[in-house]
Protein backbone atom coordinates (compact mmCIF):
# COMPACT_ATOMS: atom_id res chain seq x y z
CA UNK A 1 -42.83 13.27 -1.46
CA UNK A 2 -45.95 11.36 -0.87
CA UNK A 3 -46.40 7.73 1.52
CA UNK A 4 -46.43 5.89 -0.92
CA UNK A 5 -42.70 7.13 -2.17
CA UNK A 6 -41.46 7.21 1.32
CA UNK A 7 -42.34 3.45 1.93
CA UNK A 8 -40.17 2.66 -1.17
CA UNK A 9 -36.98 4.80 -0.75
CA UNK A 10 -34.39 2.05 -0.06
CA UNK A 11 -32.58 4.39 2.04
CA UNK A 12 -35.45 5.24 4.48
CA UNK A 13 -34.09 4.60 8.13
CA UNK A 14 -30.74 5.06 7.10
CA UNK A 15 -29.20 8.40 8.24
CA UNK A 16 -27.23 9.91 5.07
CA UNK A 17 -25.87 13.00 6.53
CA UNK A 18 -25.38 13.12 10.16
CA UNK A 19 -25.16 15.97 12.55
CA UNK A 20 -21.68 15.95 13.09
CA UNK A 21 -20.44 15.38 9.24
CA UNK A 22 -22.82 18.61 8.81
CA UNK A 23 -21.36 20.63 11.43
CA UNK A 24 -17.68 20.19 9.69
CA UNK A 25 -19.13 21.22 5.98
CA UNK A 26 -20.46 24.07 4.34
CA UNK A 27 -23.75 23.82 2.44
CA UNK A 28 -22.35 23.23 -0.69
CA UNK A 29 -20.15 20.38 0.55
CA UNK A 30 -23.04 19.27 2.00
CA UNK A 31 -24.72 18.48 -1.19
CA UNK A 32 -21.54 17.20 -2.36
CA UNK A 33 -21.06 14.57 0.46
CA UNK A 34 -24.80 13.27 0.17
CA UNK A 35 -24.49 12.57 -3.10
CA UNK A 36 -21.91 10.14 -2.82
CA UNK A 37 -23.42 8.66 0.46
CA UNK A 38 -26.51 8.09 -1.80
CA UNK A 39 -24.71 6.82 -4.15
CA UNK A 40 -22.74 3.97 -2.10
CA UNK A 41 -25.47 3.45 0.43
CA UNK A 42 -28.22 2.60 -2.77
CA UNK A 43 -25.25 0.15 -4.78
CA UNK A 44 -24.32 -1.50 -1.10
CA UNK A 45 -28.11 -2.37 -0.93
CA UNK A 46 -28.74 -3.56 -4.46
CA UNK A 47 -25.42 -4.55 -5.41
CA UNK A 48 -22.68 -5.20 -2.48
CA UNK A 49 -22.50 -9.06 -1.30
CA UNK A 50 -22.19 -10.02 -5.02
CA UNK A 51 -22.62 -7.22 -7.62
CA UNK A 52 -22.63 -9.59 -10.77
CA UNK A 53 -25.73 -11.34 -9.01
CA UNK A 54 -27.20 -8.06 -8.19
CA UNK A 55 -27.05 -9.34 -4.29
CA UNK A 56 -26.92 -6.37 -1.90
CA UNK A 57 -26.64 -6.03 1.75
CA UNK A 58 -29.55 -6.58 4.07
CA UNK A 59 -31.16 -3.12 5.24
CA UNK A 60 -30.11 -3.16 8.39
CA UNK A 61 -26.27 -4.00 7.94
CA UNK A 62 -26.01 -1.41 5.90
CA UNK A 63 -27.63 1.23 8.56
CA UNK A 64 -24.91 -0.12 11.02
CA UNK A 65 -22.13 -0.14 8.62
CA UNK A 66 -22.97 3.40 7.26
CA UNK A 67 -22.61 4.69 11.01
CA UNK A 68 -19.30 4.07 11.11
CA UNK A 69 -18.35 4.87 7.02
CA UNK A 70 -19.33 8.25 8.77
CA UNK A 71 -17.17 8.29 11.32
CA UNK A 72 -14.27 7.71 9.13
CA UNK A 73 -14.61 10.19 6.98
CA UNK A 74 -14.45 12.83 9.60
CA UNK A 75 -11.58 11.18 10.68
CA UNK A 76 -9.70 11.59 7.36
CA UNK A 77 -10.98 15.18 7.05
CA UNK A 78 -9.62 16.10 10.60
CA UNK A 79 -6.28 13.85 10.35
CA UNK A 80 -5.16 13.49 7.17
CA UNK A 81 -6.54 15.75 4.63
CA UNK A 82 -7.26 18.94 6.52
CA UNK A 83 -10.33 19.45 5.12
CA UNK A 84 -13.14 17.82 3.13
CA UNK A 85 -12.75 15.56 0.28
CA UNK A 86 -14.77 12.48 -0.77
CA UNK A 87 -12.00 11.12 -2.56
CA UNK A 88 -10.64 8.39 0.32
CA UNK A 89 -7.74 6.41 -0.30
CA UNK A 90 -6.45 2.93 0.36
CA UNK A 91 -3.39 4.89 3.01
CA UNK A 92 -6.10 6.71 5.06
CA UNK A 93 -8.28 3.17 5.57
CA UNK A 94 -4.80 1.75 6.66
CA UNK A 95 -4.49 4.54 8.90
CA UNK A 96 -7.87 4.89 10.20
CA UNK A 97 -7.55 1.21 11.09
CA UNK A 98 -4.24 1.25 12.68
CA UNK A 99 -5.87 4.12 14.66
CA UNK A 100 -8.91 1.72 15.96
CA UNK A 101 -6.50 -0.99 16.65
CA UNK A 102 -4.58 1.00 19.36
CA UNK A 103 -8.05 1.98 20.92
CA UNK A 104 -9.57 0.27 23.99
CA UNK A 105 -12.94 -0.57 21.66
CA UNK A 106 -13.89 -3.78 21.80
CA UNK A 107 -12.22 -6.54 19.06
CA UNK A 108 -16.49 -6.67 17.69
CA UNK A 109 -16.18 -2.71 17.62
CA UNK A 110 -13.09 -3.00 15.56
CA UNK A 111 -14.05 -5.72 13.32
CA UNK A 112 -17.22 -3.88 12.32
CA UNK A 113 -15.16 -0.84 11.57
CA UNK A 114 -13.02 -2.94 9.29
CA UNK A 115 -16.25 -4.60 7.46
CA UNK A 116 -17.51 -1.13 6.92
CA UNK A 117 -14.39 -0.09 5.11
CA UNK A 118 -14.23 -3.12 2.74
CA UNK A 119 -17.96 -2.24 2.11
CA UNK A 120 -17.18 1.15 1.10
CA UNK A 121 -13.50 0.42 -0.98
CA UNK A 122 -15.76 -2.57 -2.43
CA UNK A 123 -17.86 0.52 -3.90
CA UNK A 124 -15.14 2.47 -4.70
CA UNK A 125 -13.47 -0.81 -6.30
CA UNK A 126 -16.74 -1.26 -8.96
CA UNK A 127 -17.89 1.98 -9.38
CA UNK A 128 -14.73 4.76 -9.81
CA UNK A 129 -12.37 1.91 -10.72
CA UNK A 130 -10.17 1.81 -7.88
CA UNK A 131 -7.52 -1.55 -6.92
CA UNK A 132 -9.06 -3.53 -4.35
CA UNK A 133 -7.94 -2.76 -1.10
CA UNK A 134 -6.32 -5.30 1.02
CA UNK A 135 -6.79 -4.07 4.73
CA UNK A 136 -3.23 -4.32 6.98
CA UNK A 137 -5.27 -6.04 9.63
CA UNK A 138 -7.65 -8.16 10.91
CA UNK A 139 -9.46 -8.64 14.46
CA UNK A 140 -10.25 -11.72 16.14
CA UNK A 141 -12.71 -12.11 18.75
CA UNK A 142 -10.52 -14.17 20.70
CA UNK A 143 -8.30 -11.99 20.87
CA UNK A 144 -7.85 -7.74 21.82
CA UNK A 145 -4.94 -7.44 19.27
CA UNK A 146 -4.50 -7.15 15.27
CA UNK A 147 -2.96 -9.75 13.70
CA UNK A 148 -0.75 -9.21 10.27
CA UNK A 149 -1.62 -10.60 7.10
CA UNK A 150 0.84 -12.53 5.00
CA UNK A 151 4.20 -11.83 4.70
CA UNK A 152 6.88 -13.25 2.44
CA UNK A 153 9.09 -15.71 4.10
CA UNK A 154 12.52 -15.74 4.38
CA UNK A 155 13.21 -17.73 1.42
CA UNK A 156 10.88 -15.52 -0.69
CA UNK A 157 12.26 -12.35 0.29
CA UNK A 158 15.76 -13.47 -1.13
CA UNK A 159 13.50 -15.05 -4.10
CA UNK A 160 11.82 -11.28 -4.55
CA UNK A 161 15.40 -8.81 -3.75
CA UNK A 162 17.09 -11.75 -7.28
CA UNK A 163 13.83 -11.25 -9.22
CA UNK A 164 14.27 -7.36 -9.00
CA UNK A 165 18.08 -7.51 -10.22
CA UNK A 166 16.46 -9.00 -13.09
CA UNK A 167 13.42 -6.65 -13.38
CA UNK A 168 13.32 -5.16 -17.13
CA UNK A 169 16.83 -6.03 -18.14
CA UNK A 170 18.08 -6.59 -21.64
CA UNK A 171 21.29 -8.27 -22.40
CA UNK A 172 24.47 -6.56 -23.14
CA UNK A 173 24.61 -4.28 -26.08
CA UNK A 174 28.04 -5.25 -26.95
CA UNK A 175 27.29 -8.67 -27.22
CA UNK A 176 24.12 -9.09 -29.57
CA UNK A 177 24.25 -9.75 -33.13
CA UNK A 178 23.21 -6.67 -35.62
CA UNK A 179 19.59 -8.92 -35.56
CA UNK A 180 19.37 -9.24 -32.32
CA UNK A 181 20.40 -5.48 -31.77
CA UNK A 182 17.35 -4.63 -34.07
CA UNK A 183 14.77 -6.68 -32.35
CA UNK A 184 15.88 -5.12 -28.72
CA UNK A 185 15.73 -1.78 -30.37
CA UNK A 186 12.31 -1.66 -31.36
CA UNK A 187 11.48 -3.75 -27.67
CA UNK A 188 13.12 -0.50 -26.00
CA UNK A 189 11.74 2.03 -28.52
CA UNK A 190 8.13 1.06 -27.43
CA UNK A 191 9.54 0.60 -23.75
CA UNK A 192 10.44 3.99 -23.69
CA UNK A 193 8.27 5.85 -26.14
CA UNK A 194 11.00 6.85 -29.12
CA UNK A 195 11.14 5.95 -32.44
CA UNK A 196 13.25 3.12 -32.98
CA UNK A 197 15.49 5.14 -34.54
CA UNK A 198 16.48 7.66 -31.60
CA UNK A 199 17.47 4.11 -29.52
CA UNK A 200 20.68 4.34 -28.31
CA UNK A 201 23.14 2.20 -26.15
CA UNK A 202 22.10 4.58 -23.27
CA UNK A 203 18.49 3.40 -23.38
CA UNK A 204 20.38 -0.41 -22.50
CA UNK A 205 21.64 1.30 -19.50
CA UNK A 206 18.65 2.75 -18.39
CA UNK A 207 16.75 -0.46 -19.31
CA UNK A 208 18.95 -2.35 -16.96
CA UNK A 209 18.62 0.79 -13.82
CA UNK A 210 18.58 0.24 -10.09
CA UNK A 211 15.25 1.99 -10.06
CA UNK A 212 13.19 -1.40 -9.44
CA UNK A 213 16.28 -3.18 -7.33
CA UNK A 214 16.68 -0.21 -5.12
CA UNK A 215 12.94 0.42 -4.19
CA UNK A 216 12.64 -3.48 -3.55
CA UNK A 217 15.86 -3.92 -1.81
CA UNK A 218 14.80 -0.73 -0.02
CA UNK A 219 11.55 -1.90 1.00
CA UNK A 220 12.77 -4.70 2.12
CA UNK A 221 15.23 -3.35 4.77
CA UNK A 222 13.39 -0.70 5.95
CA UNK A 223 9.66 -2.52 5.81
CA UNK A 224 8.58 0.99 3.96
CA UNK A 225 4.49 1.76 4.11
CA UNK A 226 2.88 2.65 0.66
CA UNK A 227 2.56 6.09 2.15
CA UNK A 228 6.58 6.11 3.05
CA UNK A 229 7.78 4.99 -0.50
CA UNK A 230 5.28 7.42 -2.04
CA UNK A 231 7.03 10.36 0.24
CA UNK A 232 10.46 9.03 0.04
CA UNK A 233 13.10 11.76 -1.12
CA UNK A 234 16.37 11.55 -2.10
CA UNK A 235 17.50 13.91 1.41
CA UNK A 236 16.44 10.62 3.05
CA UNK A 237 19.47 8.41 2.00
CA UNK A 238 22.59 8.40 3.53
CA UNK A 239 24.82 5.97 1.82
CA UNK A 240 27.56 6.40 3.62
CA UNK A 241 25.92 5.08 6.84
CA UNK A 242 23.80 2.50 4.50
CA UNK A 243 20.74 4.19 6.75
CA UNK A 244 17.51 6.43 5.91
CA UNK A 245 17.36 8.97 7.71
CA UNK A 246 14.00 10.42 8.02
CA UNK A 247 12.74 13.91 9.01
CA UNK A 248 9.80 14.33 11.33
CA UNK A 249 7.65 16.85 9.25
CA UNK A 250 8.11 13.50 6.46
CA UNK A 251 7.23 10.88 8.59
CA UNK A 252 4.06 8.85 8.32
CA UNK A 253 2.98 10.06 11.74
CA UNK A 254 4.80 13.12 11.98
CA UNK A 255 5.97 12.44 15.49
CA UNK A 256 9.65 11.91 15.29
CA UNK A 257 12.67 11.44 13.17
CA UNK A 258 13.77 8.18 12.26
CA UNK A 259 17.19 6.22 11.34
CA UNK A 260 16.17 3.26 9.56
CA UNK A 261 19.41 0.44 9.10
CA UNK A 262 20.15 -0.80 5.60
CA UNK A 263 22.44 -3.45 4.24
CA UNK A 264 25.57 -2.54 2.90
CA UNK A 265 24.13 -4.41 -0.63
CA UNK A 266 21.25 -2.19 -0.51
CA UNK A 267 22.96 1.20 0.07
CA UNK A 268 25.04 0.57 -3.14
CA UNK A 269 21.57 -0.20 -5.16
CA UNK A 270 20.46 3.40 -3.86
CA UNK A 271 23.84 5.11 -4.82
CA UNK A 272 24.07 3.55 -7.91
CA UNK A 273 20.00 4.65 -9.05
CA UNK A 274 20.66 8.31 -6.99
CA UNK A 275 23.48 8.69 -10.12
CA UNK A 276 21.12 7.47 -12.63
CA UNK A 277 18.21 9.81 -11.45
CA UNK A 278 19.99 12.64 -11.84
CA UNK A 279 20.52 11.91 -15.58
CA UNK A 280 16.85 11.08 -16.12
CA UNK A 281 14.84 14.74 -17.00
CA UNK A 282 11.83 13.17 -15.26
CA UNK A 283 13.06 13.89 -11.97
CA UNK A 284 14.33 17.18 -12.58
CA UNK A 285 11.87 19.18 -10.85
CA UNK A 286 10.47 16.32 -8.67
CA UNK A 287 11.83 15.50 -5.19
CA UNK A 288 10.27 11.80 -5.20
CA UNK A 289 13.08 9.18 -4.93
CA UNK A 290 11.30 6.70 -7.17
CA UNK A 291 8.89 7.65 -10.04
CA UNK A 292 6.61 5.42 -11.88
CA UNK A 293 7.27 4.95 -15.87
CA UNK A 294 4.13 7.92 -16.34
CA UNK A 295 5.92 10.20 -13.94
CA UNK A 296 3.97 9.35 -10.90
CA UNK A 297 4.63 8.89 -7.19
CA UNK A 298 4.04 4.88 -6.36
CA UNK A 299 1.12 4.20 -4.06
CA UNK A 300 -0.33 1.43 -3.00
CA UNK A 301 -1.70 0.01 -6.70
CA UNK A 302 1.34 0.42 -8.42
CA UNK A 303 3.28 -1.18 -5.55
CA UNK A 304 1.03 -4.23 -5.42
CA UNK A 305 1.50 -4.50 -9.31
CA UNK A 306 5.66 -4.14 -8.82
CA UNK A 307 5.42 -7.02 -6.67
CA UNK A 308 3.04 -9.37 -7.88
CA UNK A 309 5.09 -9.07 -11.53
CA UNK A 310 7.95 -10.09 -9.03
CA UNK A 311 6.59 -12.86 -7.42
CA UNK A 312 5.69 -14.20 -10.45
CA UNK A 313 9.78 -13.65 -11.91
CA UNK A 314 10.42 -15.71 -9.04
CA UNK A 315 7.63 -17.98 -9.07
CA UNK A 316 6.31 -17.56 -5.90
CA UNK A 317 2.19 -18.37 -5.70
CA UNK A 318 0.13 -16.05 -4.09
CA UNK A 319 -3.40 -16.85 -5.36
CA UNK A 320 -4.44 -17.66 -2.04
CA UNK A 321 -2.47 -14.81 -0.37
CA UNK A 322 -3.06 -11.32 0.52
CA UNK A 323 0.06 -10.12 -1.90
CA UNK A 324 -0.01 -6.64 -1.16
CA UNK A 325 3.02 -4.25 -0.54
CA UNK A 326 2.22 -4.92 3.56
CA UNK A 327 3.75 -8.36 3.29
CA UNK A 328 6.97 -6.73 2.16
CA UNK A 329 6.86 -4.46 5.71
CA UNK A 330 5.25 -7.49 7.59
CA UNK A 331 8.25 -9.95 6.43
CA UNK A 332 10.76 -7.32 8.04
CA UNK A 333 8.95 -7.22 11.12
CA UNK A 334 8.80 -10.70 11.80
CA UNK A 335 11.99 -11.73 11.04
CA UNK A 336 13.66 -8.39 12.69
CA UNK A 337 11.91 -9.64 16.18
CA UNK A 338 13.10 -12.98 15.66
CA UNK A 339 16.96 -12.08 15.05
CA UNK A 340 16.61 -8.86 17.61
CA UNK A 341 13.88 -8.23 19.45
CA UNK A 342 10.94 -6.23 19.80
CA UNK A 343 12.26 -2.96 20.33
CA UNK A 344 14.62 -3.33 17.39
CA UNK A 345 11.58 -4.26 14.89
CA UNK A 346 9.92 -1.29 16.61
CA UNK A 347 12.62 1.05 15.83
CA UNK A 348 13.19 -0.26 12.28
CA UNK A 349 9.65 -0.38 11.85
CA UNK A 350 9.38 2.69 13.24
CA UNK A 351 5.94 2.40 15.42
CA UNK A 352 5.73 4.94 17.96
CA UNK A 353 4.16 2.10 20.55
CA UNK A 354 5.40 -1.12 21.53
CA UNK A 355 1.73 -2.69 21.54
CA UNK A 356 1.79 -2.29 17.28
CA UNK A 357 5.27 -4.38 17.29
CA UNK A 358 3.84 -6.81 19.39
CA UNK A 359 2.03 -8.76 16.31
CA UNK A 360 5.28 -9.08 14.58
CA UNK A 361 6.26 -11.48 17.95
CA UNK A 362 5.15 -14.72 16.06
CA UNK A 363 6.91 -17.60 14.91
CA UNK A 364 7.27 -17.85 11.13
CA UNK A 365 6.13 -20.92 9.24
CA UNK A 366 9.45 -22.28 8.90
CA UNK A 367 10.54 -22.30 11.90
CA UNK A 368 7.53 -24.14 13.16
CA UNK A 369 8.10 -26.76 10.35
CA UNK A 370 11.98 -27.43 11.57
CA UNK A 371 10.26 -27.72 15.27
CA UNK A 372 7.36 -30.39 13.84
CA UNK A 373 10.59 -32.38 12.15
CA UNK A 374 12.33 -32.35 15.48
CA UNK A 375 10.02 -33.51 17.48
């Protein structure tokens, strides 16, 4: 490579494969790993503020930024993969984060390590098609703590646990005319993938499950992570103590076993689907509680879809909102510390330190409107 091509490589300056990402890879992941650094680094700097403008990031935030895409990456190799993969997920940013909250970093520290993940899911977002990802937290600089992101309030929550009883269904068989009968049939045949002909009163039953109202009622109770409800096995539910009960080797952090509560109302949703999986061949050889209609274990995408389709059953707005499945476990923790306490929303929530449950100590909206109309 002559000057002249050095002067114009848009990624001269910026370190693309550090010492200690080459340390932990062979040569061949080596060349692997560069590649995609290349690949983001060049589409943050022509592309990342505003990719339909073609407006990229200034040289220099993208050195700083790059730094620390760097550092996370290790950190997902060492801590949740065990072992090298470029293919990052929306659960190990969440994690990584939740990691650099906890440290004693500065909140400027921590804020840049959250700008350098949205850079690098923003990439991920345009150019291998992956959901947006909506981080768990944010940092202020006023402040040495993360704060949540929206949650649902108590009104919605009720609003979201109806709109799930009414997820998919289809009226009674029994009670539809032979027309009406026809038109449902062909709704369920494409529903489910059969010729209309092979329709049969079962398919109303499964078309009106507890798949949908016992993952939602579920999440609900137990403020399940993306990464829980993806894990999730039927060995967790114990019905007759409405309570999850969850193994340490299954846990998100692997660091203890945990007895979640659960209504009475939500233990019978889980009974009810636990009978209805084990009719349904797609679960025969899977240990998932909940499957998605292709067979899949939910994550954070498909979650976000279930309840955005919800909120807008139950007419609840969320353009301006960060609507992800997090406002589902961030409603439970607020309102569990303001009926309990802290250490009850820490157990239910099931965060190994006290300091995490401390951002759930807030007042909710509503309760701060009935203060402004009593004053």
């Amino acid at each position: 490579m002559n000057d002249a091509d050095e002067a114009t490589d848009p990624l001269d300056g910026i370190t693309v494969l550090t010492e200690p990402t080459a340390d932990l890879l062979n040569e061949r992941q080596q060349i692997d790993f560069r590649t995609t650094r290349e690949n983001c680094l060049q589409w943050l700097l022509a592309f990342g503020k505003h990719p339909k403008k073609a407006d990229g990031y200034a040289a220099s935030t993208v050195k700083t930024r790059a730094h620390r895409m760097d550092q996370f990456y290790r950190w997902v190799w060492q801590n949740e993969t065990n072992g090298y993969t470029t293919d990052v997920t929306h659960d190990h940013a969440d994690a990584w984060l939740k990691q650099i909250a906890m440290t004693d970093h500065s909140v400027a520290h921590k804020s840049n390590c959250r700008k350098a993940l949205l850079m690098l899911f923003r990439w991920r977002e345009h150019e291998h098609g992956l959901d947006e990802w909506t981080p768990e937290f944010s940092f202020s600089t006023g402040s040495r703590t993360a704060t949540p992101r929206d949650f649902l309030t108590r009104a919605e929550r009720t609003k979201i646990r109806e709109a799930a009883l009414e997820a998919g269904s289809v009226p009674n068989y029994k009670s539809l005319s032979p027309e009406a009968r026809d038109r449902w049939k062909a709704h369920l045949a494409q529903r489910f993938g059969k010729p209309k002909a092979e329709v049969t009163p079962a398919d109303w039953d499964r078309a009106n499950g507890w798949k949908i109202p016992s993952l939602v009622a579920t999440g609900l109770d137990a403020g399940l992570r993306p990464i829980e409800v993806e894990r999730a096995s039927p060995r967790w539910v114990d019905v007759d103590n409405s309570a999850l009960r969850i193994p340490k080797a299954e846990s998100s952090k692997n660091e203890g076993h945990w007895v979640v509560s659960l209504q009475d109302e939500t233990a019978a949703m889980l009974d009810r689907w636990l009978a209805q999986r084990a009719t349904n061949p797609k679960y025969d050889d899977s240990d998932h509680l909940w499957l998605t209609r292709e067979g899949n274990p939910y994550g954070s995408s498909a979650l976000r879809t279930v309840l955005r389709r919800l909120c807008d059953t139950a007419d609840i707005d969320y353009e301006h909102r960060q609507m992800s499945w997090y406002a589902v476990r961030h409603s439970t923790g607020t309102y569990m510390t303001r009926e309990e306490d802290l250490a009850a929303a820490q157990t239910q929530l099931r965060h190994t330190s006290e300091q995490t449950t401390m951002k759930y100590d807030q007042v909710p909206l509503e309760d701060r409107q009935s203060a402004l109309e009593r004053m």
